[in-house]
N, C-alpha and C. Protein backbone atom coordinates (compact mmCIF):
# COMPACT_ATOMS: atom_id res chain seq x y z
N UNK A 1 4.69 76.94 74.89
CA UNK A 1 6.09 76.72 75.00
C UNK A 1 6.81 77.90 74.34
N UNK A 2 7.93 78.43 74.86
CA UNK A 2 8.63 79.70 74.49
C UNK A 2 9.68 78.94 73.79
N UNK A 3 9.96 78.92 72.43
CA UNK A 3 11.55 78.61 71.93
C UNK A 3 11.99 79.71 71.19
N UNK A 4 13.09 80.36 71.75
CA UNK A 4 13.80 81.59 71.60
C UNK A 4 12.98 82.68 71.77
N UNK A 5 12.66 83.44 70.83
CA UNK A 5 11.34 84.42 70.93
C UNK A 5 9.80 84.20 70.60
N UNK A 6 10.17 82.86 70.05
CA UNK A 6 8.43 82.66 69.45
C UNK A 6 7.65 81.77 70.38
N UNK A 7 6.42 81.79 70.87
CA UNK A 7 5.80 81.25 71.83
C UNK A 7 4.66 80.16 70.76
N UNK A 8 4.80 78.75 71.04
CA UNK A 8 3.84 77.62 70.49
C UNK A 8 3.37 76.86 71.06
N UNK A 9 2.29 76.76 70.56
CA UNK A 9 1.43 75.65 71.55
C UNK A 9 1.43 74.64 71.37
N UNK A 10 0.49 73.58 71.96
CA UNK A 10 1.11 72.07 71.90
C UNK A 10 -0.31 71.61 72.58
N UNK A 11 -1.07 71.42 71.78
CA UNK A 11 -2.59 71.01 72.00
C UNK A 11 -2.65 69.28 71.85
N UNK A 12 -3.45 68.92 72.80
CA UNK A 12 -3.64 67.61 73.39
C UNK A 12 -3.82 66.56 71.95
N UNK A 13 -4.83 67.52 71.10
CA UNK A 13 -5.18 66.90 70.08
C UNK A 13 -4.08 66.81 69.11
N UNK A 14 -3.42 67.46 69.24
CA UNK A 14 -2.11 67.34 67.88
C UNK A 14 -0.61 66.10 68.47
N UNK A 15 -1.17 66.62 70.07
CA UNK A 15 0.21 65.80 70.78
C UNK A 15 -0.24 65.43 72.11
N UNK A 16 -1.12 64.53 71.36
CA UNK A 16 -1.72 63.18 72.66
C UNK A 16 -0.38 62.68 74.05
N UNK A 17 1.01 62.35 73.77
CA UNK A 17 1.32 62.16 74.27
C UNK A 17 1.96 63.35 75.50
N UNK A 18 1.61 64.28 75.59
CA UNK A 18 1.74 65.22 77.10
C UNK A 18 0.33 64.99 77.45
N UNK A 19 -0.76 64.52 77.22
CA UNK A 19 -1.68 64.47 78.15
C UNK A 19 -1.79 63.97 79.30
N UNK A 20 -1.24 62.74 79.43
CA UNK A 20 -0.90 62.49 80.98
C UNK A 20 0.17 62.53 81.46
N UNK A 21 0.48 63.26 80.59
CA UNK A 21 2.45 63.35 81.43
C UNK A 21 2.22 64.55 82.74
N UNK A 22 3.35 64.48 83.84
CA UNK A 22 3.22 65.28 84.48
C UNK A 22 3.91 66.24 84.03
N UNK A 23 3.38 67.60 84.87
CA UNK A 23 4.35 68.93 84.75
C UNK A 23 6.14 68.66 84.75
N UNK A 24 6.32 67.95 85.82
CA UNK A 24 7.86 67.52 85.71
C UNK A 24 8.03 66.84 84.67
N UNK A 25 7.71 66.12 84.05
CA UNK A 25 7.83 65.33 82.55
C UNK A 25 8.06 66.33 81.46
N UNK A 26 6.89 67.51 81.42
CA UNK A 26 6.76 68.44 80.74
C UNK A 26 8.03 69.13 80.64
N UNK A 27 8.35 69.56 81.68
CA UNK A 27 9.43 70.74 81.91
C UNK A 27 10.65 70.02 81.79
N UNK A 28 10.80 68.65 81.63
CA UNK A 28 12.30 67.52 81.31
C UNK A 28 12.42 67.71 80.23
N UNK A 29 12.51 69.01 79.18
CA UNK A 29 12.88 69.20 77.81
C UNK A 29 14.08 69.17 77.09
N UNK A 30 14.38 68.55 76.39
CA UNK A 30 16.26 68.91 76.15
C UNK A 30 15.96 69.57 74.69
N UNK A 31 17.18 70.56 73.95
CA UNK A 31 16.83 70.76 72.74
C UNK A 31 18.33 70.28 72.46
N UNK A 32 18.35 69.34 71.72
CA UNK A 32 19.51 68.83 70.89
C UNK A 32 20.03 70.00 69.73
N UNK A 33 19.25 70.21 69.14
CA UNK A 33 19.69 70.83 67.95
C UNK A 33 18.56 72.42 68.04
N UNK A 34 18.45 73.53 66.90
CA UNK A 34 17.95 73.96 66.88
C UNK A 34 16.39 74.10 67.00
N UNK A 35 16.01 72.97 65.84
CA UNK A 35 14.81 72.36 65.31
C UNK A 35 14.15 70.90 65.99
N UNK A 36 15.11 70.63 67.45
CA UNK A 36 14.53 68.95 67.80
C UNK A 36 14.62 69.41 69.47
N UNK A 37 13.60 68.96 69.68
CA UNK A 37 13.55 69.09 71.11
C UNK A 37 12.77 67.21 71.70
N UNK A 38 13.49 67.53 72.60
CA UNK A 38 13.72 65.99 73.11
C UNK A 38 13.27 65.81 74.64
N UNK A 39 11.78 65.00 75.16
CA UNK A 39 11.47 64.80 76.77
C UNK A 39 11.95 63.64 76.67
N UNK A 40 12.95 63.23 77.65
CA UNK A 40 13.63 61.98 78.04
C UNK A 40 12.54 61.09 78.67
N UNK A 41 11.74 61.76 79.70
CA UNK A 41 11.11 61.17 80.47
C UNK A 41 9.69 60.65 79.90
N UNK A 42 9.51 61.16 78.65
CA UNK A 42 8.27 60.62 78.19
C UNK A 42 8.48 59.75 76.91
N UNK A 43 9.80 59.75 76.26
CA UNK A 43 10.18 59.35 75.06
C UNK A 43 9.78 59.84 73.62
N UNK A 44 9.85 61.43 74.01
CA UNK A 44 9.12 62.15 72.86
C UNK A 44 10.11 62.80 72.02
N UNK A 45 10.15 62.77 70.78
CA UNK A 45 11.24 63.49 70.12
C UNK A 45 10.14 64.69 69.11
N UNK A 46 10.12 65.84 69.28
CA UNK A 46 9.44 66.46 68.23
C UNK A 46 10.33 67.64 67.45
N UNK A 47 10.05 68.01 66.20
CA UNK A 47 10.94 68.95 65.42
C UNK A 47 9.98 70.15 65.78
N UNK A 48 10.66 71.19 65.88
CA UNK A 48 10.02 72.88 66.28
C UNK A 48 9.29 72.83 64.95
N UNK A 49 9.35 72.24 64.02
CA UNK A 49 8.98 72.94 62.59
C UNK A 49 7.01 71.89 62.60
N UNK A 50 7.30 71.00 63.22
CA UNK A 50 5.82 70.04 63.47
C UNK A 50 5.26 70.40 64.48
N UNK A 51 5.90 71.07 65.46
CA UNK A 51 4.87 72.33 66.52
C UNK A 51 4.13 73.11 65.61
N UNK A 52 5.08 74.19 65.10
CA UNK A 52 4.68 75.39 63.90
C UNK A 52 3.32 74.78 63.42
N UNK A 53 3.37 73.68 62.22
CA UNK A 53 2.71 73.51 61.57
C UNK A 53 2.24 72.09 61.33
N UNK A 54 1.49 70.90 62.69
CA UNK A 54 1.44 69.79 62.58
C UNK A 54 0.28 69.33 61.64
N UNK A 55 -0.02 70.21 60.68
CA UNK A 55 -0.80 69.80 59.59
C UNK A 55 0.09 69.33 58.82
N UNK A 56 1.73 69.85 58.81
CA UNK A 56 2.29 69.21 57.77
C UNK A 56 3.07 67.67 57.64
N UNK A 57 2.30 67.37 59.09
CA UNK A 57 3.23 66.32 59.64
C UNK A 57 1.86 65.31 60.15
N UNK A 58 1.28 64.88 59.11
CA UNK A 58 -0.18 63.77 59.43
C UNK A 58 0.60 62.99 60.15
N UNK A 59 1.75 62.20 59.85
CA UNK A 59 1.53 61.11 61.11
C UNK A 59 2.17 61.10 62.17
N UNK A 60 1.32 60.63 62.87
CA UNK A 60 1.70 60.73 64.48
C UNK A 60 1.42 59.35 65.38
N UNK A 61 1.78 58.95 66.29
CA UNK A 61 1.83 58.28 66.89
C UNK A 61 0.27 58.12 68.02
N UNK A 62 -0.45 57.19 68.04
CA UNK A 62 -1.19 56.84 69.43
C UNK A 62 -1.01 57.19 70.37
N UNK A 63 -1.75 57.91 71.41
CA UNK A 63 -1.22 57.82 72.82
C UNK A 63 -1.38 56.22 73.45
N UNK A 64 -0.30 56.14 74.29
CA UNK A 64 -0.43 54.98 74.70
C UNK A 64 -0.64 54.79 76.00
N UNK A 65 -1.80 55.48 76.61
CA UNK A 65 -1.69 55.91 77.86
C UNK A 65 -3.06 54.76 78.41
N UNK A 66 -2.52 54.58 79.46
CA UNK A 66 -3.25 53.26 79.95
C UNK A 66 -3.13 53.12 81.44
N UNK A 67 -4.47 53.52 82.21
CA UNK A 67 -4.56 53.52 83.56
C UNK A 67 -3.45 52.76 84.43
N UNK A 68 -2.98 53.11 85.48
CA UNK A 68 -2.29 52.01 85.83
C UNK A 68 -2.75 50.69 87.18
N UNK A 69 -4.03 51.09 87.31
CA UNK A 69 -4.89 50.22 87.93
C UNK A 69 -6.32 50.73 88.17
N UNK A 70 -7.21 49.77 87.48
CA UNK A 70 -8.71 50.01 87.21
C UNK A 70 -9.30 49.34 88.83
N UNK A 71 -10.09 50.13 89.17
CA UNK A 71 -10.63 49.45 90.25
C UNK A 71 -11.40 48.42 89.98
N UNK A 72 -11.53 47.49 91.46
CA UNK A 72 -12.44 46.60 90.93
C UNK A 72 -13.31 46.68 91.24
N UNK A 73 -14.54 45.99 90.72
CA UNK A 73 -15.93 46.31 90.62
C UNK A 73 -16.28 46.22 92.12
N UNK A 74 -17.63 46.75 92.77
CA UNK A 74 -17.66 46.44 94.09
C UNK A 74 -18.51 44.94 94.29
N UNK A 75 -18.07 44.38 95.72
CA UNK A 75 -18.63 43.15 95.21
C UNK A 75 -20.48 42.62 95.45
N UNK A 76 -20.92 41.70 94.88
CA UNK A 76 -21.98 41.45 94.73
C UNK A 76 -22.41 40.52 95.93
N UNK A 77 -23.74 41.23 96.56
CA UNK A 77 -24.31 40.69 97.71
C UNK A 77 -25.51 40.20 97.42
């Protein structure tokens, strides 16, 4: 992610919740303020400063990502 001149990443493991988001989800970014950037579409609020450095920011939230239909088993003959 590019904010202003500095380029940060945003790894699955630090921020479970873009893992199944789509690219359009992704790119639905708003920045409210300098330091807060806001995806409407995923309900994510993160501070630029817990990108930087999400060691300094242990807690985090679960992904809550949950198939939206498991197939069913095939059936038994």
């Amino acid at each position: 992610m590019l904010i202003d001149d500095e380029e940060l990443a945003l790894p699955y493991s630090e921020f479970p919740w873009f893992k199944a988001a789509t690219i359009q989800q992704i790119l639905n970014v708003l920045r409210p303020t300098s330091d807060h950037l806001y995806w409407p579409d995923l309900d994510v609020d993160l501070s630029v400063e817990s990108i930087r450095h999400p060691d300094r920011f242990p807690l985090r939230a679960n992904s809550t990502f949950q198939p939206c239909h498991t197939p069913d088993p095939p059936p038994s003959v």
